[in-house]
Every structure is written in structure tokens, then in C-alpha cells.
Protein backbone atom coordinates (compact mmCIF):
# COMPACT_ATOMS: atom_id res chain seq x y z
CA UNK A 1 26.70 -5.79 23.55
CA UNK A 2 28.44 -2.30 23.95
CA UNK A 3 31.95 -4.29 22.78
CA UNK A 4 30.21 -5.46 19.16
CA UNK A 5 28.36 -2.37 18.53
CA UNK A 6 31.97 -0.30 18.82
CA UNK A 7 34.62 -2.83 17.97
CA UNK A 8 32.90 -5.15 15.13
CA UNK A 9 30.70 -2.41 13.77
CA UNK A 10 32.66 0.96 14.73
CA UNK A 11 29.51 2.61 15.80
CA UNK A 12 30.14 5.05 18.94
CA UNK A 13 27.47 4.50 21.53
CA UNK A 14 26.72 7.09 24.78
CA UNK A 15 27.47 6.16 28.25
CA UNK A 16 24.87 4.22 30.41
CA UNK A 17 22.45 1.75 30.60
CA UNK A 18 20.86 0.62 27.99
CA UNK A 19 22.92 0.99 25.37
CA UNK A 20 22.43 3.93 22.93
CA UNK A 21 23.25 4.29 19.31
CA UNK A 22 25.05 7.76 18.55
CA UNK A 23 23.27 9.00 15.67
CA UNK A 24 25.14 11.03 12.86
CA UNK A 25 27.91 9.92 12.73
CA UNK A 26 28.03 6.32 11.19
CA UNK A 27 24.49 6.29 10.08
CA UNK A 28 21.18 8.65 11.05
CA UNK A 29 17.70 6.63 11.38
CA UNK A 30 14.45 7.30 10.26
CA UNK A 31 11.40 6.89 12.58
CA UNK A 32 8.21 5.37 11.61
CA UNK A 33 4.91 3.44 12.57
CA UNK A 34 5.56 -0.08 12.15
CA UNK A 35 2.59 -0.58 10.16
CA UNK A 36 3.42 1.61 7.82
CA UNK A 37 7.25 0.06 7.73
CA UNK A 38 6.52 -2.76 7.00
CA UNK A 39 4.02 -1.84 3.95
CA UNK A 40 7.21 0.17 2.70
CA UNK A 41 9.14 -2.34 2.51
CA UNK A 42 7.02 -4.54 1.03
CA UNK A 43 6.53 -2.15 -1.90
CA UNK A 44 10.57 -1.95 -2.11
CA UNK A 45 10.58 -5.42 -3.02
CA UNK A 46 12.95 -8.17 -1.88
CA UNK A 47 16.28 -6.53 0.21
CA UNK A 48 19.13 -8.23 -1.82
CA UNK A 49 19.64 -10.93 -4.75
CA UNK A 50 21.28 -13.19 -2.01
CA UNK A 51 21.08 -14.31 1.19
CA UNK A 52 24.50 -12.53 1.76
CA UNK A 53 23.14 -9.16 0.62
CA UNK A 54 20.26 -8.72 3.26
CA UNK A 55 19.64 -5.29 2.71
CA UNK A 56 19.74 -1.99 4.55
CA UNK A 57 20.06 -2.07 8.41
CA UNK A 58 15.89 -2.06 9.87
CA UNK A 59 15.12 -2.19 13.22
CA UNK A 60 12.29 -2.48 15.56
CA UNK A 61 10.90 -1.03 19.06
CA UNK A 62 7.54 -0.94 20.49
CA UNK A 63 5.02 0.29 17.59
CA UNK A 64 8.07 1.93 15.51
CA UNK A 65 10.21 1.13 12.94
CA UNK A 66 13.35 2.36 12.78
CA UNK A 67 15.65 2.54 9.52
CA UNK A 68 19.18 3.13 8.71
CA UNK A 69 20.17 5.71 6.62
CA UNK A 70 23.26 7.05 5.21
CA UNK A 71 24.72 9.98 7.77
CA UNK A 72 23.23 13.15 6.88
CA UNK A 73 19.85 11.71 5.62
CA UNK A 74 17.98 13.35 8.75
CA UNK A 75 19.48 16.79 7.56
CA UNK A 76 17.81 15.94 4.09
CA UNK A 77 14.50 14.81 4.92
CA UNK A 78 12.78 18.18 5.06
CA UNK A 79 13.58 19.11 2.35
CA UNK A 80 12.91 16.02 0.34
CA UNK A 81 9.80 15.64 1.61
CA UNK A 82 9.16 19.49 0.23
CA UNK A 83 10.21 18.26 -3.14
CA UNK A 84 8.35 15.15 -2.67
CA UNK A 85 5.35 17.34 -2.08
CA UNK A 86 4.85 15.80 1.20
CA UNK A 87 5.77 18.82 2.96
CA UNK A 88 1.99 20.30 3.60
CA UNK A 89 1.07 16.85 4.90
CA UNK A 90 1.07 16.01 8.56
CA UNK A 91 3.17 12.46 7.88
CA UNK A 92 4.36 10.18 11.55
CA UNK A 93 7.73 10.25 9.74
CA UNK A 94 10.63 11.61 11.82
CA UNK A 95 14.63 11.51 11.64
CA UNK A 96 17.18 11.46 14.24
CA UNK A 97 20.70 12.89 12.81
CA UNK A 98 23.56 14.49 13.87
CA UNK A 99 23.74 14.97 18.00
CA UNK A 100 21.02 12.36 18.33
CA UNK A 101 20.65 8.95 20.68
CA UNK A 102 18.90 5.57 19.19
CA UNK A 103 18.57 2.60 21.80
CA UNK A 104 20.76 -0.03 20.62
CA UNK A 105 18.41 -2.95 19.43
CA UNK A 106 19.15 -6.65 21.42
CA UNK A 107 22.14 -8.48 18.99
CA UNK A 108 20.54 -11.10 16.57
CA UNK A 109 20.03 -14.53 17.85
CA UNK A 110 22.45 -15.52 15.36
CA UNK A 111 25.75 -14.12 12.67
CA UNK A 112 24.19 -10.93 11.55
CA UNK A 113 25.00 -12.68 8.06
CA UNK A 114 23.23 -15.52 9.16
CA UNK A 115 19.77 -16.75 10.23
CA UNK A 116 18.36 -13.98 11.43
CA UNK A 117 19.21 -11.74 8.66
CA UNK A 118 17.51 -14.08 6.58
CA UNK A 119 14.53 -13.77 8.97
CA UNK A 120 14.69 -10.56 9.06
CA UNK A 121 13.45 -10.33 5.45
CA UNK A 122 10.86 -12.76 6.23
CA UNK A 123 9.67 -10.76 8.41
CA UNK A 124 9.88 -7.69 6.44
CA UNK A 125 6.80 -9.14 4.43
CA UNK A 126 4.55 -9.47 6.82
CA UNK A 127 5.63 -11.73 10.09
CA UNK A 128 3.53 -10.50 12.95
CA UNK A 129 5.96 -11.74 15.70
CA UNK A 130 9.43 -10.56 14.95
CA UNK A 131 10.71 -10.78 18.63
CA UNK A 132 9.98 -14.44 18.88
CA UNK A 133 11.87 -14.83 15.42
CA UNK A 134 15.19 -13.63 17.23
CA UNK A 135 14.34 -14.67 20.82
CA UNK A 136 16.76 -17.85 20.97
CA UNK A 137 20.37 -18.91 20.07
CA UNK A 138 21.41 -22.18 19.16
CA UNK A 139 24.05 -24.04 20.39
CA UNK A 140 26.24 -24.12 17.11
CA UNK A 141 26.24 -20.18 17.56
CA UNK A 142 27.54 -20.29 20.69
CA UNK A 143 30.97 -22.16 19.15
CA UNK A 144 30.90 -19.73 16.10
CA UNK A 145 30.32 -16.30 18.42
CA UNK A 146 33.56 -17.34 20.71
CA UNK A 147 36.69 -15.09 22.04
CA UNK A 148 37.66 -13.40 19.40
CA UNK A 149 34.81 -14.01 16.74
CA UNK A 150 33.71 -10.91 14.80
CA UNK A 151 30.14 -12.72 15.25
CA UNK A 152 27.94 -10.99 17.80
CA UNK A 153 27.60 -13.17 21.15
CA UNK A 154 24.77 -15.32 21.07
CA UNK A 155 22.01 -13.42 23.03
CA UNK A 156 19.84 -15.25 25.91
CA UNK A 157 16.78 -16.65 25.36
CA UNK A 158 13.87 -14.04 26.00
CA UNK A 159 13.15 -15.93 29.34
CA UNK A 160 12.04 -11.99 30.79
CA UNK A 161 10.25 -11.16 27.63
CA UNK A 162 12.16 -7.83 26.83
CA UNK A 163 12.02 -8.22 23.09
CA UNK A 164 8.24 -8.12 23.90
CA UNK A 165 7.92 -5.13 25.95
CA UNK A 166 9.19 -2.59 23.78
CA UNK A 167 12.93 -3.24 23.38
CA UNK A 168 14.62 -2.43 20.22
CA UNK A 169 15.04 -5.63 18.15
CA UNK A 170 16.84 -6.10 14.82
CA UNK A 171 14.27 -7.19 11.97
CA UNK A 172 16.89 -6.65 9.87
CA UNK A 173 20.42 -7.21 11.20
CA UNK A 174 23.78 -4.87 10.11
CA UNK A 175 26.52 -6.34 7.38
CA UNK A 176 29.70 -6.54 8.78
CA UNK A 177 30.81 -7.79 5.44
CA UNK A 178 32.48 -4.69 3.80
CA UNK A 179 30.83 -2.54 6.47
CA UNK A 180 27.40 -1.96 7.02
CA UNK A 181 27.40 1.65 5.82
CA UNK A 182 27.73 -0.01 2.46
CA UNK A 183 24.24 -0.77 2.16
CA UNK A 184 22.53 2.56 3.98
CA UNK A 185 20.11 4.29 1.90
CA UNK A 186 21.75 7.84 0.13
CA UNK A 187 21.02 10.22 -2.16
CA UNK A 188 24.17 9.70 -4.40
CA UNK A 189 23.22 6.00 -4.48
CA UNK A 190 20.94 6.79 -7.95
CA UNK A 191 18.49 4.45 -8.64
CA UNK A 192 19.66 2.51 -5.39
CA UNK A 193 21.91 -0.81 -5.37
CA UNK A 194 21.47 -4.32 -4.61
CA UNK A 195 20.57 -3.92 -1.21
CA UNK A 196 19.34 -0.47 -1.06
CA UNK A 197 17.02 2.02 -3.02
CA UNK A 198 17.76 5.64 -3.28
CA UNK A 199 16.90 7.76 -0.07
CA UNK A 200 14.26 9.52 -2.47
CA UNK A 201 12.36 6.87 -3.00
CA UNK A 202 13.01 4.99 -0.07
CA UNK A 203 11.09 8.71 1.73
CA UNK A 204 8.85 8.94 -0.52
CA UNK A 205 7.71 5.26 -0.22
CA UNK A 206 7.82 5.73 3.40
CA UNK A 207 5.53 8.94 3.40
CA UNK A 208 3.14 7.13 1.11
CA UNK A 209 2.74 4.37 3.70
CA UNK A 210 2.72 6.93 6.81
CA UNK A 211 -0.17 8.62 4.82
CA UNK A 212 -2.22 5.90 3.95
CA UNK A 213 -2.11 4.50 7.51
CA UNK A 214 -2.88 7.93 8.88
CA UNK A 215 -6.28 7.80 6.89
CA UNK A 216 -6.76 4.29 7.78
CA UNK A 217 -6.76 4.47 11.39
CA UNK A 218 -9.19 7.95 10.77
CA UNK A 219 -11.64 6.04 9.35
CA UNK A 220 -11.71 3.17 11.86
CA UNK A 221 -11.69 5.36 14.78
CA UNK A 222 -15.18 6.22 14.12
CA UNK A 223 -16.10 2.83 12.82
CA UNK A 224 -15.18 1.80 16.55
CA UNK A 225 -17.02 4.50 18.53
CA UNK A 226 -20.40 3.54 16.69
CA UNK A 227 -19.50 0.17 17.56
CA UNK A 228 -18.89 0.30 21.08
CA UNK A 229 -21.95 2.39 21.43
């Protein structure tokens, strides 16, 4: 795993076990609850026109989402969230930047350009069991990930449940195609591309989701005291 996260992807990762992301350098990631990730990105819309243009890098572990952003985004989210007016708000919305560690997510069952990419944006819309979705690898992508393939190995079947207890999974799977920093979220990308929208309004999106949840689970919580009463 260590070999296709530096060789086919060129992102440095940190000694030891597991493997961990270096952040700020090739990308930075923002940190959010999974419910309100996956309301985010249903209000972006659809990741790409085609299959081939999944979308910005997402990834999942435990009860957080984690997104790809261009390197330097981290640095920028305090202040965009001040000129979001977000700033006074206490939002579950956190970066990791430059001098910062991500746990590399378990490879996709499959090309990152294939299958599960285009689960990935299945999932994106709703799926509530992402880590079955990328649990297995078929036989055919065990000839197509061989010596030498810029395909990821195929990765075990999740015979120890890992993807279930809280290991980083891909929901949305890295490019390799032109490089995967192609499609991070920026602020110079105005208006966004085909497969991602502008880091403004990909945080502000994302802070509108962490808010509503926020007030959400407020109102339940007392909703289940009376009830367990």
C-alpha cells in the first residue's frame, strides 16, 4: 500500500504502521462529520460529467469524512470561514495542512478509475454501507493490478472487518489520470471545474451542513432523554 501511495500517486507518507498520509504537501484535508459530508455533497451535485471524471479525492474513517483539498486550503480556512461569516459559529469543521499526518485510507477494491470510483459517487448520495461497497476484489482485477501496473493491488476481502471498525476507506478514490491534484478543490479554481467546485463554496457548503447537523442532534438529544425517562 505504502509503494502506490508514493510511486503511482507521489504522495510522501511518514514512517510506521499504519500508513500515514503527509499532509501539505500534495494535498491538505478537511475534517468533517460524516453526516454532514455526505449532505454536502449531495448539495454539490453529481462529481464529474463522466465516469472518468469522478470528482475530488473523499475519504472516510469512523464517523468522519475526510476531503481533499488543494495544498494550502487548511491555511485558508479561517479565514474563509470569517468571510463566510461562519467565523462566530462553533462549526465540527477542521483542516489538517502543512506538518500534518492523515491515515492512509485501505486502496479501492478495484482501478481507482474504475468500479469503485464509480461507487464512490453512489455512495456519495446517500449509501449507508460504504465499507462493504469496497470490501472485495474480483478476480479480473487481480490480472489488471499485476507487476508493474499503475493500478493499485487488489485489496483482501474484509474477512477481519477493518473497513468496519474505523479504518480509513476511500468513498471516493484518487485520479491517477493527469494526477489527482488536478481535481482538488482551490481557490483559483473560480466557479470550480468538472470535477471540483471552488474551495469557497465547497467551505461554505460544508459549514452549512456542519451547522445544520449541529442543531439537529441538539434537538434530538432532548427528544431522547424525555424518551428514555
Amino acid at each position: 500500500m505504502r509503494w502506490y501511495y508514493e510511486s503511482v500517486l507521489g504522495w510522501p507518507t511518514a514512517p510506521g504502521t499504519p500508513v500515514r498520509l503527509r499532509t501539505g504537501v500534495r494535498f491538505d484535508v478537511l475534517d468533517v462529520p460524516v453526516q454532514a459530508g455526505h449532505a454536502a455533497l449531495r448539495r454539490l451535485g453529481p462529481p464529474g460529467a463522466t465516469p472518468r471524471r469522478p470528482g475530488f479525492p473523499v475519504a472516510l474513517r469512523g464517523g468522519r469524512m475526510l476531503l481533499l483539498v488543494a495544498a494550502g486550503g487548511a491555511e485558508e480556512l479561517p479565514g474563509l470561514l470569517e468571510w463566510l461569516e461562519w467565523g462566530a459559529l462553533p462549526l465540527d469543521l477542521t483542516a489538517v495542512g502543512a506538518g500534518g499526518l492523515v491515515e492512509a485510507p485501505l486502496l479501492p477494491a478495484t482501478g481507482a478509475t474504475g468500479a469503485a470510483g464509480s461507487a464512490g459517487a453512489t455512495d456519495a448520495t446517500g449509501s449507508a454501507d460504504v465499507a462493504g461497497s469496497v470490501g472485495a476484489a474480483g478476480s479480473a482485477d487481480v490480472g489488471r493490478a499485476g507487476r508493474g501496473s499503475a493500478l493499485p493491488p487488489p485489496r483482501p476481502r474484509d474477512h477481519d472487518g477493518r473497513a468496519r471498525q474505523g479504518a480509513a476507506v476511500w468513498l471516493r478514490p484518487p485520479e491517477q489520470e493527469g494526477g489527482a491534484e488536478t481535481s482538488l478543490p482551490a481557490l483559483s479554481a473560480v466557479g470550480g471545474t468538472a470535477a471540483a467546485p471552488d474551495l469557497a463554496r465547497l467551505v461554505h457548503t460544508l459549514a452549512t451542513e456542519c451547522h445544520r447537523f449541529r442543531l439537529s442532534s441538539r434537538c434530538a438529544s432532548p427528544r431522547l432523554a424525555r424518551a428514555t425517562r
